[in-house]
PDB file of N, CA and C in Angstrom:
ATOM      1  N   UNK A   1     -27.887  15.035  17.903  1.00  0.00           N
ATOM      2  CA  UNK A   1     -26.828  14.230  17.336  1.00  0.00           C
ATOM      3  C   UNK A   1     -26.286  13.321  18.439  1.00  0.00           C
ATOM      4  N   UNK A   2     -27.264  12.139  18.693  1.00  0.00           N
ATOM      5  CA  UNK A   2     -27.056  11.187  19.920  1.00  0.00           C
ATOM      6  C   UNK A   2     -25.477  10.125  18.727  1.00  0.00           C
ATOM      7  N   UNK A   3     -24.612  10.302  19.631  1.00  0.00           N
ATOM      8  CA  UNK A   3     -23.582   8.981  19.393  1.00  0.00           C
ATOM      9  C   UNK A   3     -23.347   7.816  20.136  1.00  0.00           C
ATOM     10  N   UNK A   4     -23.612   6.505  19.397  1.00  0.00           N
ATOM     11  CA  UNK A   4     -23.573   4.930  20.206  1.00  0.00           C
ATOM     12  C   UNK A   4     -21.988   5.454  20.477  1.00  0.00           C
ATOM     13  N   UNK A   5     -21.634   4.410  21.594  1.00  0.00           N
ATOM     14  CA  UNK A   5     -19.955   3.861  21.702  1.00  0.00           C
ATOM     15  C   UNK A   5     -20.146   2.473  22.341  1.00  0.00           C
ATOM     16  N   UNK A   6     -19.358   1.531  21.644  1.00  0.00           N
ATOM     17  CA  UNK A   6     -20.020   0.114  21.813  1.00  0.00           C
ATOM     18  C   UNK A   6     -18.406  -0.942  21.538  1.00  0.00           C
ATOM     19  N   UNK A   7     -18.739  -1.350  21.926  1.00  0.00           N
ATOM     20  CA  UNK A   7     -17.573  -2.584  21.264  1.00  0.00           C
ATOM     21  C   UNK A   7     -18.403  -3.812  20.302  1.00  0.00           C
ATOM     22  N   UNK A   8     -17.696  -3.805  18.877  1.00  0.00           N
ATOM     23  CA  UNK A   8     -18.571  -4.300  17.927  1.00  0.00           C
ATOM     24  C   UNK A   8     -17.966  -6.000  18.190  1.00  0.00           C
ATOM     25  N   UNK A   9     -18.938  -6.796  17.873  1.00  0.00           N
ATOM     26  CA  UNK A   9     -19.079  -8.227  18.346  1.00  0.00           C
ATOM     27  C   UNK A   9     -17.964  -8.883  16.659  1.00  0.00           C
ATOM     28  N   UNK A  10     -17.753  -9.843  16.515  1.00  0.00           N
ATOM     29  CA  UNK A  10     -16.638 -10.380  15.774  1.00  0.00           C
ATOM     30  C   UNK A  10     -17.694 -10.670  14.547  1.00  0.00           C
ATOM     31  N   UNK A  11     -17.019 -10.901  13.048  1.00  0.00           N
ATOM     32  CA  UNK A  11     -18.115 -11.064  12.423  1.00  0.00           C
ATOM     33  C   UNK A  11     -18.072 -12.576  12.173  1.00  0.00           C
ATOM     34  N   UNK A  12     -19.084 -13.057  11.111  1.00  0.00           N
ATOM     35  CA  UNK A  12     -19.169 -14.640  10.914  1.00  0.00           C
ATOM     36  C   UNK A  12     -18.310 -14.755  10.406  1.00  0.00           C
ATOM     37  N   UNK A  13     -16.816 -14.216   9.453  1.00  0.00           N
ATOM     38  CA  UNK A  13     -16.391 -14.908   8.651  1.00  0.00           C
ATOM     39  C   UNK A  13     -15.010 -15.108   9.735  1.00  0.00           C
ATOM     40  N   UNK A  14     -14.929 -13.904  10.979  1.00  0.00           N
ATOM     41  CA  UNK A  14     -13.736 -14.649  12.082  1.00  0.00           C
ATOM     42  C   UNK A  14     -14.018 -15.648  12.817  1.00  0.00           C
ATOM     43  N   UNK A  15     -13.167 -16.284  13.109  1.00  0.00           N
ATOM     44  CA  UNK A  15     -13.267 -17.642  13.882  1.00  0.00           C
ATOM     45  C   UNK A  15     -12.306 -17.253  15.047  1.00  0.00           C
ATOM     46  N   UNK A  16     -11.369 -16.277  15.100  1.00  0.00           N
ATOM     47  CA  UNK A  16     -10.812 -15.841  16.347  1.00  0.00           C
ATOM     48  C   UNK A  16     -11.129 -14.737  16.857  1.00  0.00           C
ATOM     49  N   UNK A  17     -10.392 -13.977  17.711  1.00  0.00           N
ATOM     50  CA  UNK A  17     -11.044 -12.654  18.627  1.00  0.00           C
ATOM     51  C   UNK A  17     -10.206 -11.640  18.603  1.00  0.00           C
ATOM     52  N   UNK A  18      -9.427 -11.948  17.069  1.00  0.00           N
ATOM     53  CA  UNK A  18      -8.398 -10.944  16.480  1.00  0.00           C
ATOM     54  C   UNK A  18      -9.127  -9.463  16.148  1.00  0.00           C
ATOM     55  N   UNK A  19      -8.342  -8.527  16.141  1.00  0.00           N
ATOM     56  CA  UNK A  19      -9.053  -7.295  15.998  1.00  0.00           C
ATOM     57  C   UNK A  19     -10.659  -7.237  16.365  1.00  0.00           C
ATOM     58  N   UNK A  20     -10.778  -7.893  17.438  1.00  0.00           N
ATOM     59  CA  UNK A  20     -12.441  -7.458  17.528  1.00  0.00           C
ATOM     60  C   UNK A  20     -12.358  -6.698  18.887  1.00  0.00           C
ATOM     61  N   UNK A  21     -11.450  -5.678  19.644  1.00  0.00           N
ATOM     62  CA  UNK A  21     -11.332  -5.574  20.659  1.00  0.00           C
ATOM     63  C   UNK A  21     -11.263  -3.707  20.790  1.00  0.00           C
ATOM     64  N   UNK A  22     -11.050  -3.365  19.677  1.00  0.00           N
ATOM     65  CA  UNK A  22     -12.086  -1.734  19.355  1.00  0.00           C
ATOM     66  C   UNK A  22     -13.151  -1.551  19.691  1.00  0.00           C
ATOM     67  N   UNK A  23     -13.254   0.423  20.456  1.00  0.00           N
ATOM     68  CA  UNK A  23     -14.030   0.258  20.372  1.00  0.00           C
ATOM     69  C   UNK A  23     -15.118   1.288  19.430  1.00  0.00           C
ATOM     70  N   UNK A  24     -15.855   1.529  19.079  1.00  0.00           N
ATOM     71  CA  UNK A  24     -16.194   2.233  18.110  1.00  0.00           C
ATOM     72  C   UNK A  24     -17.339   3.501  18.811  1.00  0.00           C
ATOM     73  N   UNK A  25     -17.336   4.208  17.733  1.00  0.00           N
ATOM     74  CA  UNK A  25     -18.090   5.491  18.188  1.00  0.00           C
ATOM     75  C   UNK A  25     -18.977   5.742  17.126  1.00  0.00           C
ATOM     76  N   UNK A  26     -20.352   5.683  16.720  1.00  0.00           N
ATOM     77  CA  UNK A  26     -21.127   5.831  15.883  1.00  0.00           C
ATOM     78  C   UNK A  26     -22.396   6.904  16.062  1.00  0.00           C
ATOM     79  N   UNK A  27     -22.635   7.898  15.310  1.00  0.00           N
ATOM     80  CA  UNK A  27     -23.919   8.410  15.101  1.00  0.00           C
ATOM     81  C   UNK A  27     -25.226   7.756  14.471  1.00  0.00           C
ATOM     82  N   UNK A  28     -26.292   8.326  15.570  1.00  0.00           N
ATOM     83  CA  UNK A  28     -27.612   7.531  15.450  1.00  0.00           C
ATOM     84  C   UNK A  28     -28.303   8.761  14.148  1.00  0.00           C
ATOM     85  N   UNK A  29     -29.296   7.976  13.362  1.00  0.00           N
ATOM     86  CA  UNK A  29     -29.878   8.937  12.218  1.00  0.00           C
ATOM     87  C   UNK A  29     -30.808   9.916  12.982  1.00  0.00           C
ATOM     88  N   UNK A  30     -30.723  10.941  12.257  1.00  0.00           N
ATOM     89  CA  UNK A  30     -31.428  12.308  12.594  1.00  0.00           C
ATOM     90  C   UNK A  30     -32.861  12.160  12.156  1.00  0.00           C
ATOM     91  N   UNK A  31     -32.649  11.418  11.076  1.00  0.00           N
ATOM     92  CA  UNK A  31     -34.299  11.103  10.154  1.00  0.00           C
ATOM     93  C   UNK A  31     -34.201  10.054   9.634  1.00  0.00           C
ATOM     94  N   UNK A  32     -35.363   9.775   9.510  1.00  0.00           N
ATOM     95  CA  UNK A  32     -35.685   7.925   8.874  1.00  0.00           C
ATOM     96  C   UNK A  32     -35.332   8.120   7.484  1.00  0.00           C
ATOM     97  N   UNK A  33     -34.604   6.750   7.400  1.00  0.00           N
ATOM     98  CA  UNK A  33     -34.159   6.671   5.655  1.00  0.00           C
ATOM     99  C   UNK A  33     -35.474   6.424   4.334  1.00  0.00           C
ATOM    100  N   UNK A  34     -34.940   7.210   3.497  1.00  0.00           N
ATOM    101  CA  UNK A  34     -36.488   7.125   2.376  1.00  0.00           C
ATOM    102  C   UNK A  34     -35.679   6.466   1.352  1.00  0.00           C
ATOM    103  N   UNK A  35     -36.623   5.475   0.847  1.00  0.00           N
ATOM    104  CA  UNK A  35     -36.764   5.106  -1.085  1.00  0.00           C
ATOM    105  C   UNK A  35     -36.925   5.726  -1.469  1.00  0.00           C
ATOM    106  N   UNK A  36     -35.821   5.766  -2.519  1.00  0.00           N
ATOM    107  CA  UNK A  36     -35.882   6.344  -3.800  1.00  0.00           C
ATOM    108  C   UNK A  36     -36.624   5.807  -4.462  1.00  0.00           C
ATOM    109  N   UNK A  37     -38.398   6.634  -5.354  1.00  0.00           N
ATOM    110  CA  UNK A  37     -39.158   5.905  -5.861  1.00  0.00           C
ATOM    111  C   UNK A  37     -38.954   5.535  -7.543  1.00  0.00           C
ATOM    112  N   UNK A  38     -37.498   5.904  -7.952  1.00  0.00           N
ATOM    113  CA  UNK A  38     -37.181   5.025  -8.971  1.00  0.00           C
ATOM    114  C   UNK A  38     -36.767   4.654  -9.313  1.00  0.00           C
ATOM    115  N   UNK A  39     -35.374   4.410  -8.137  1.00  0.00           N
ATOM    116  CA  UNK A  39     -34.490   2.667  -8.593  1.00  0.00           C
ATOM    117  C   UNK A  39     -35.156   2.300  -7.282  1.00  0.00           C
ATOM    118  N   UNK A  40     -35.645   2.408  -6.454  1.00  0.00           N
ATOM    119  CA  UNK A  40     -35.960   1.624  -4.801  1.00  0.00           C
ATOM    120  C   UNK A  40     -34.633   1.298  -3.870  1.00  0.00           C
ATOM    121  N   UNK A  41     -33.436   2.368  -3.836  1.00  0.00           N
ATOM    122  CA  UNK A  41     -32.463   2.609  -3.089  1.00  0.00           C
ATOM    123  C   UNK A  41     -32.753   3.375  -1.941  1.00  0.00           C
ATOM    124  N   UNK A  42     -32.049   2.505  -1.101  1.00  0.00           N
ATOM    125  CA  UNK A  42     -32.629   3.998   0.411  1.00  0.00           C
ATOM    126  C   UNK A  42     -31.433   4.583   0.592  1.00  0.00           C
ATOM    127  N   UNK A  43     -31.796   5.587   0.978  1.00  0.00           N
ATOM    128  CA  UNK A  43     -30.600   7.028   1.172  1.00  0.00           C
ATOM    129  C   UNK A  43     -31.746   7.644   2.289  1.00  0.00           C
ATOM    130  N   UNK A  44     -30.383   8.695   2.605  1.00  0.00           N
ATOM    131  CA  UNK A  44     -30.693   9.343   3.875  1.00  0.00           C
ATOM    132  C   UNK A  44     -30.079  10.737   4.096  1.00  0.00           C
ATOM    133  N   UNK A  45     -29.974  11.869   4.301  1.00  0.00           N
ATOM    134  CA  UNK A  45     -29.940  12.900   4.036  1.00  0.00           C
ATOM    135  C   UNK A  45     -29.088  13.294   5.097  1.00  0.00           C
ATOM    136  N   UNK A  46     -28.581  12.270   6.212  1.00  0.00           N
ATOM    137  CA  UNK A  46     -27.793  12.760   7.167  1.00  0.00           C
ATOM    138  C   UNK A  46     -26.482  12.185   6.864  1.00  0.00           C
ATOM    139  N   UNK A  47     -25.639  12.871   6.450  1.00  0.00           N
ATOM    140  CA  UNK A  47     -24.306  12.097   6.078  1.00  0.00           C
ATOM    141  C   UNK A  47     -23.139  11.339   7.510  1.00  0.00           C
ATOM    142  N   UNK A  48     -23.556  11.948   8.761  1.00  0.00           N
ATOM    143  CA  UNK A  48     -23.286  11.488  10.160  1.00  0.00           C
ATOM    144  C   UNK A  48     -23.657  10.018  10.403  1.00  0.00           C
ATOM    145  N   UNK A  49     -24.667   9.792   9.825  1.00  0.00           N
ATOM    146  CA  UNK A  49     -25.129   8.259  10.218  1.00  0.00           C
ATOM    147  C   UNK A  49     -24.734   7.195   9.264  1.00  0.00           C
ATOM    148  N   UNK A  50     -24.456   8.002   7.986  1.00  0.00           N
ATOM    149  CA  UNK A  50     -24.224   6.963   7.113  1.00  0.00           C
ATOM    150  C   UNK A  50     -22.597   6.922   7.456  1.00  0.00           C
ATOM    151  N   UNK A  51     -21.822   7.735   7.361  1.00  0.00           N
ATOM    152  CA  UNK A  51     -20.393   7.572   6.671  1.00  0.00           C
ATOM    153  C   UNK A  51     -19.189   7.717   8.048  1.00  0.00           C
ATOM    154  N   UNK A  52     -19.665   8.161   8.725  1.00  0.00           N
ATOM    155  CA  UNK A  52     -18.700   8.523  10.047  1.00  0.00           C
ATOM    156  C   UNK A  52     -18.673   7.408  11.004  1.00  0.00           C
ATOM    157  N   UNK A  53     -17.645   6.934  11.256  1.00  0.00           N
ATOM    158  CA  UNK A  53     -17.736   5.606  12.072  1.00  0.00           C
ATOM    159  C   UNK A  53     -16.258   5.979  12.713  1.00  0.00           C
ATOM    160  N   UNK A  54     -16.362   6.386  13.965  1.00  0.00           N
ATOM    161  CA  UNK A  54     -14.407   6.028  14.755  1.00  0.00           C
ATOM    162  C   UNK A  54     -14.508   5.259  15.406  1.00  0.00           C
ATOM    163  N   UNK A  55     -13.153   4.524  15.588  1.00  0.00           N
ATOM    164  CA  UNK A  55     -12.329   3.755  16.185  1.00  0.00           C
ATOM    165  C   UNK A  55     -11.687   4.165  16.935  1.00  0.00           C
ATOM    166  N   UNK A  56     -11.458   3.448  18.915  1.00  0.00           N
ATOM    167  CA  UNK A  56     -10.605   3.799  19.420  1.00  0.00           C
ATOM    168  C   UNK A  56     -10.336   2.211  20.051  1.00  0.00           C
ATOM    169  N   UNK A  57      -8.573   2.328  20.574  1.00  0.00           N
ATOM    170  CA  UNK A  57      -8.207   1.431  21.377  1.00  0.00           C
ATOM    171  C   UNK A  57      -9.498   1.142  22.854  1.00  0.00           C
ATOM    172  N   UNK A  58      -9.920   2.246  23.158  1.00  0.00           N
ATOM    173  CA  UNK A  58      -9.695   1.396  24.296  1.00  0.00           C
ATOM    174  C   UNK A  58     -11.679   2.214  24.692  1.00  0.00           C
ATOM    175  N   UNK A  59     -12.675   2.127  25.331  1.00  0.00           N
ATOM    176  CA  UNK A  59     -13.484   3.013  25.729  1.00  0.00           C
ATOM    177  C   UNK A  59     -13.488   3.701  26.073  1.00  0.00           C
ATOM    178  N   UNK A  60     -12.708   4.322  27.570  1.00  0.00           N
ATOM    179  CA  UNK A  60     -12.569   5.681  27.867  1.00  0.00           C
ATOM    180  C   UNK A  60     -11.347   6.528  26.724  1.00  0.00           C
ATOM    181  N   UNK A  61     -11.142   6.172  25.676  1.00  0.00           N
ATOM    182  CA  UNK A  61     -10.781   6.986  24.393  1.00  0.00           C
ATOM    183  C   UNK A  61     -11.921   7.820  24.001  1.00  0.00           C
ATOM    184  N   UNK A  62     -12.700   6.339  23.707  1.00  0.00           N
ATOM    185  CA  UNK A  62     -14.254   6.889  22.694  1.00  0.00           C
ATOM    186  C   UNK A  62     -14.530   8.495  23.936  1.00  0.00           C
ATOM    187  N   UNK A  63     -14.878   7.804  25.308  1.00  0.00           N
ATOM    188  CA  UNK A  63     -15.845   8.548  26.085  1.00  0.00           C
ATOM    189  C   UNK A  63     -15.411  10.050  25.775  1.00  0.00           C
ATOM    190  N   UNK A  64     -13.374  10.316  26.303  1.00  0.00           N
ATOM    191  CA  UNK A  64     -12.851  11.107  26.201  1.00  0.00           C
ATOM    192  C   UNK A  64     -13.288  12.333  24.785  1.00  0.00           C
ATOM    193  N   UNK A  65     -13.712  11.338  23.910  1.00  0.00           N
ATOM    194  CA  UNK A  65     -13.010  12.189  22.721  1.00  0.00           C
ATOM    195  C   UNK A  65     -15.089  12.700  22.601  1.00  0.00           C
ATOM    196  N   UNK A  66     -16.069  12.062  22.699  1.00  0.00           N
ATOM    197  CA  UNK A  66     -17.196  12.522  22.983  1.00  0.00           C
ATOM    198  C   UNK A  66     -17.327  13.687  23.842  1.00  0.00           C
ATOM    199  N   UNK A  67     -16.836  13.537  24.923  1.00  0.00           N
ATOM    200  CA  UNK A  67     -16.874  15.129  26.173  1.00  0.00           C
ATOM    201  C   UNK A  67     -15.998  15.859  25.088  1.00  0.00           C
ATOM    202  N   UNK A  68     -15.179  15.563  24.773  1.00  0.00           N
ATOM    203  CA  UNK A  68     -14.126  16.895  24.646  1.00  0.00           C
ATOM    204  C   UNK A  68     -14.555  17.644  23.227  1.00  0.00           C
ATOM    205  N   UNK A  69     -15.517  17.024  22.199  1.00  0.00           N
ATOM    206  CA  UNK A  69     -16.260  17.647  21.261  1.00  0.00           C
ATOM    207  C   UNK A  69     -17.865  17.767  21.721  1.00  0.00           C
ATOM    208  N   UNK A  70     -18.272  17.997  22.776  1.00  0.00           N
ATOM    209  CA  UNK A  70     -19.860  17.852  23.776  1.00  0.00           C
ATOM    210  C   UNK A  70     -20.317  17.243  22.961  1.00  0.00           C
ATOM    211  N   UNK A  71     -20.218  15.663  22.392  1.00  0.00           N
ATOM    212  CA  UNK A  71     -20.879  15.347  21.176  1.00  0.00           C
ATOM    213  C   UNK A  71     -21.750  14.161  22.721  1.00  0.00           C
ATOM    214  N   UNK A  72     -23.146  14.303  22.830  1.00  0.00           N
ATOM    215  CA  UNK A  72     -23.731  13.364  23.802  1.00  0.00           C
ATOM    216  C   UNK A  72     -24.093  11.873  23.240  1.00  0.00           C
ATOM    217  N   UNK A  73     -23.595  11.406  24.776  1.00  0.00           N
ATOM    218  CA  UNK A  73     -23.482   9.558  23.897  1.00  0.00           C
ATOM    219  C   UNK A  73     -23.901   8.477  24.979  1.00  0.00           C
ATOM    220  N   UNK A  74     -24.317   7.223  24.493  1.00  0.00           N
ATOM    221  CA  UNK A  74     -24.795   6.836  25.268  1.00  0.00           C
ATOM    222  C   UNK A  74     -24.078   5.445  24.833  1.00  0.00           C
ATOM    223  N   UNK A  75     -23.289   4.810  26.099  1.00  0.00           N
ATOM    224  CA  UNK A  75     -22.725   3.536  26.115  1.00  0.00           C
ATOM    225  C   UNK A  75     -23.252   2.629  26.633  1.00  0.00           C
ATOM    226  N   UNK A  76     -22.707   1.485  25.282  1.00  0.00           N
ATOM    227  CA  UNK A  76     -23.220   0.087  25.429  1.00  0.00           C
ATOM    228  C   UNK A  76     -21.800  -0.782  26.063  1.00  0.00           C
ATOM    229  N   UNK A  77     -22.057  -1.279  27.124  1.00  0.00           N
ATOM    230  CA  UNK A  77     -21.189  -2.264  27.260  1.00  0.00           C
ATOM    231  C   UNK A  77     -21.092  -3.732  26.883  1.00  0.00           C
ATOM    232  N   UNK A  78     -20.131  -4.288  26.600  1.00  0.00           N
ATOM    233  CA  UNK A  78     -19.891  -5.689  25.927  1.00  0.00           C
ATOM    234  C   UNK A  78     -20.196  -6.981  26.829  1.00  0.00           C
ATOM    235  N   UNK A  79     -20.691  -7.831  26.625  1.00  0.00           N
ATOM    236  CA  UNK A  79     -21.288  -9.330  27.576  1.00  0.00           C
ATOM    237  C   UNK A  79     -19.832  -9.719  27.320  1.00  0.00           C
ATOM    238  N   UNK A  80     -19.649 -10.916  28.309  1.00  0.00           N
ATOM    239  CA  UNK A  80     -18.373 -11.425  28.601  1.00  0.00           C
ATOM    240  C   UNK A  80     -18.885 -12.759  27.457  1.00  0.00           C
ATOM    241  N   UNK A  81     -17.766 -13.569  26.842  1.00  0.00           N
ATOM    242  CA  UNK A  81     -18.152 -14.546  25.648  1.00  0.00           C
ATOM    243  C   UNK A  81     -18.472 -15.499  26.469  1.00  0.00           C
ATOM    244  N   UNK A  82     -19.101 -16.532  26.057  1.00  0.00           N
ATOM    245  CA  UNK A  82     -19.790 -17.545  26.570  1.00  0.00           C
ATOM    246  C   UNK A  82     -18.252 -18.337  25.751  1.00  0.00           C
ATOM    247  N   UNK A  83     -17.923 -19.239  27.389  1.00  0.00           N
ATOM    248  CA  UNK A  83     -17.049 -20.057  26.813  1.00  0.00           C
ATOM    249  C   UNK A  83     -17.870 -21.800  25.999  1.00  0.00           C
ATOM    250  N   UNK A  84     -16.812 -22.361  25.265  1.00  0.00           N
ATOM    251  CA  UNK A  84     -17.219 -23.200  24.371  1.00  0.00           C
ATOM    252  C   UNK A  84     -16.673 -24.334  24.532  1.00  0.00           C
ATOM    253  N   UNK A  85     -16.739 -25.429  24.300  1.00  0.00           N
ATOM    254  CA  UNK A  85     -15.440 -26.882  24.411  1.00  0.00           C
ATOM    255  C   UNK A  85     -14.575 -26.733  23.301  1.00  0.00           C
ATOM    256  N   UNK A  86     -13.455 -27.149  23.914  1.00  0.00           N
ATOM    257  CA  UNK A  86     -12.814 -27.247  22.895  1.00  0.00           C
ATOM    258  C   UNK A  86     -12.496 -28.205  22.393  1.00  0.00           C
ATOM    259  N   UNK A  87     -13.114 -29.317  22.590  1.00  0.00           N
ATOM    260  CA  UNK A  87     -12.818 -30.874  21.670  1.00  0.00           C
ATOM    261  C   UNK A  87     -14.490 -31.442  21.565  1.00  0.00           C
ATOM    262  N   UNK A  88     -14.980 -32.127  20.590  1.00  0.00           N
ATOM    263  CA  UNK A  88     -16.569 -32.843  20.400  1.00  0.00           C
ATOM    264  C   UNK A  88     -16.240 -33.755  21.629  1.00  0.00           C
ATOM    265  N   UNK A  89     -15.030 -34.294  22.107  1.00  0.00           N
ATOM    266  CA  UNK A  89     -15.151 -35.383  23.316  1.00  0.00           C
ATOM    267  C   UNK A  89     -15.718 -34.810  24.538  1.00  0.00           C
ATOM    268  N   UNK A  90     -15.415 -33.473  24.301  1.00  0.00           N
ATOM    269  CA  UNK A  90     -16.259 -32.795  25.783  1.00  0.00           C
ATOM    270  C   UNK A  90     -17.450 -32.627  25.914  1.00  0.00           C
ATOM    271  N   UNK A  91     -18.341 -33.146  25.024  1.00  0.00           N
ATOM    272  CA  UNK A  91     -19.887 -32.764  24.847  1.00  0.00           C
ATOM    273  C   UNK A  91     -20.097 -34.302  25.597  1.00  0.00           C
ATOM    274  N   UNK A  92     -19.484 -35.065  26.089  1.00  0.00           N
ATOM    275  CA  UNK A  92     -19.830 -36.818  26.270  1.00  0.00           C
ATOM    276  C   UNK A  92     -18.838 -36.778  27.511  1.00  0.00           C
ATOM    277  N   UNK A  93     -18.026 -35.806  27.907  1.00  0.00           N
ATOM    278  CA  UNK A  93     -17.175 -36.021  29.385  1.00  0.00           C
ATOM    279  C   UNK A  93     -18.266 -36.252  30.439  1.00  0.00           C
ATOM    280  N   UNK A  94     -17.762 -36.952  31.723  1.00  0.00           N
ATOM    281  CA  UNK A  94     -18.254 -37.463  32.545  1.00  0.00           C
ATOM    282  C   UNK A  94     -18.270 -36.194  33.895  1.00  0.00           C
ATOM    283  N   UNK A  95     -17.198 -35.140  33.427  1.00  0.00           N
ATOM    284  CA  UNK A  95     -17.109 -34.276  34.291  1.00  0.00           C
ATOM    285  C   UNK A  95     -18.027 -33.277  33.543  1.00  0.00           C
ATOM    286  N   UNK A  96     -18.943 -33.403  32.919  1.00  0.00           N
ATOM    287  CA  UNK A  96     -19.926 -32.273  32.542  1.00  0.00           C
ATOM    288  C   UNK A  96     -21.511 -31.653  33.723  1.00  0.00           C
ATOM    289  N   UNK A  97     -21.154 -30.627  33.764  1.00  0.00           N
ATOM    290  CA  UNK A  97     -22.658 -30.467  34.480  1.00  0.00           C
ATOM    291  C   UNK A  97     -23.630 -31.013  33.914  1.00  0.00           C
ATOM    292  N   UNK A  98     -23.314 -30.542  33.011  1.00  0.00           N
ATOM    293  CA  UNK A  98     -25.146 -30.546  32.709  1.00  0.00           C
ATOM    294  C   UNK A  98     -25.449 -31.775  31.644  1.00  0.00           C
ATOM    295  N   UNK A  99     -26.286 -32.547  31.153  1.00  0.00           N
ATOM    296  CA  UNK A  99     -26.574 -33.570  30.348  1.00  0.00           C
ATOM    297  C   UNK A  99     -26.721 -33.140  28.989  1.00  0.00           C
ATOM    298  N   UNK A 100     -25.772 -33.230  28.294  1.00  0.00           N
ATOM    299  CA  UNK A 100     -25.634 -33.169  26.923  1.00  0.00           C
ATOM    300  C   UNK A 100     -26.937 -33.626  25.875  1.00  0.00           C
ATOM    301  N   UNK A 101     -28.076 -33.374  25.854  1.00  0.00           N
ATOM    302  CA  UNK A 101     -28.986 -33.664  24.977  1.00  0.00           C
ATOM    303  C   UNK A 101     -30.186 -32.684  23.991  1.00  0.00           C
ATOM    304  N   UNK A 102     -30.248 -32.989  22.783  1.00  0.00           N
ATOM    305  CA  UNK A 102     -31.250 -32.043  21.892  1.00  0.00           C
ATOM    306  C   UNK A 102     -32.400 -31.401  22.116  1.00  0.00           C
TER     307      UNK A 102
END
């Protein structure tokens, strides 16, 4: 019963970096998910992978709360965001490194 702890990336429909700063604690599947051969639904027999998902403020929460139930886990750490312009005039500034082209 391997558990991710990760900080989950923002989804497409945010445009800011509101609540994306959890970090989460997830179980990996025990067994590969099967079709059902007669609606063609996949299910999975480990209810850990499907339905259990925590949340903590901060990572050493997650880590904490992993040791203190010996639940073994393996952390992903988060890339720093790639900053962006913040006006279309900056794609044509004169103070740009690099040459703006397709």
């Amino acid at each position: 019963m391997l558990a991710r702890i990760y900080q989950p990336s923002k989804t497409a429909m945010q445009s800011g970096r509101a609540k994306s700063g959890a970090w989460r604690l997830e179980f990996e599947a025990e067994a590969a998910r099967r079709i059902d051969p007669l609606m063609g639904w996949t299910s999975a027999a480990d209810m850990r992978s499907n339905q259990v998902m925590l949340e903590f403020e901060t990572k050493e929460a997650a880590i904490a709360y992993a040791e203190r139930h010996s639940i073994p886990y393996q952390l992903f750490e988060s890339h720093a965001p790639v900053p962006v312009s913040k006006a279309y005039s900056d794609n044509f500034a004169y103070r740009r490194r690099m040459p703006w082209t397709h």
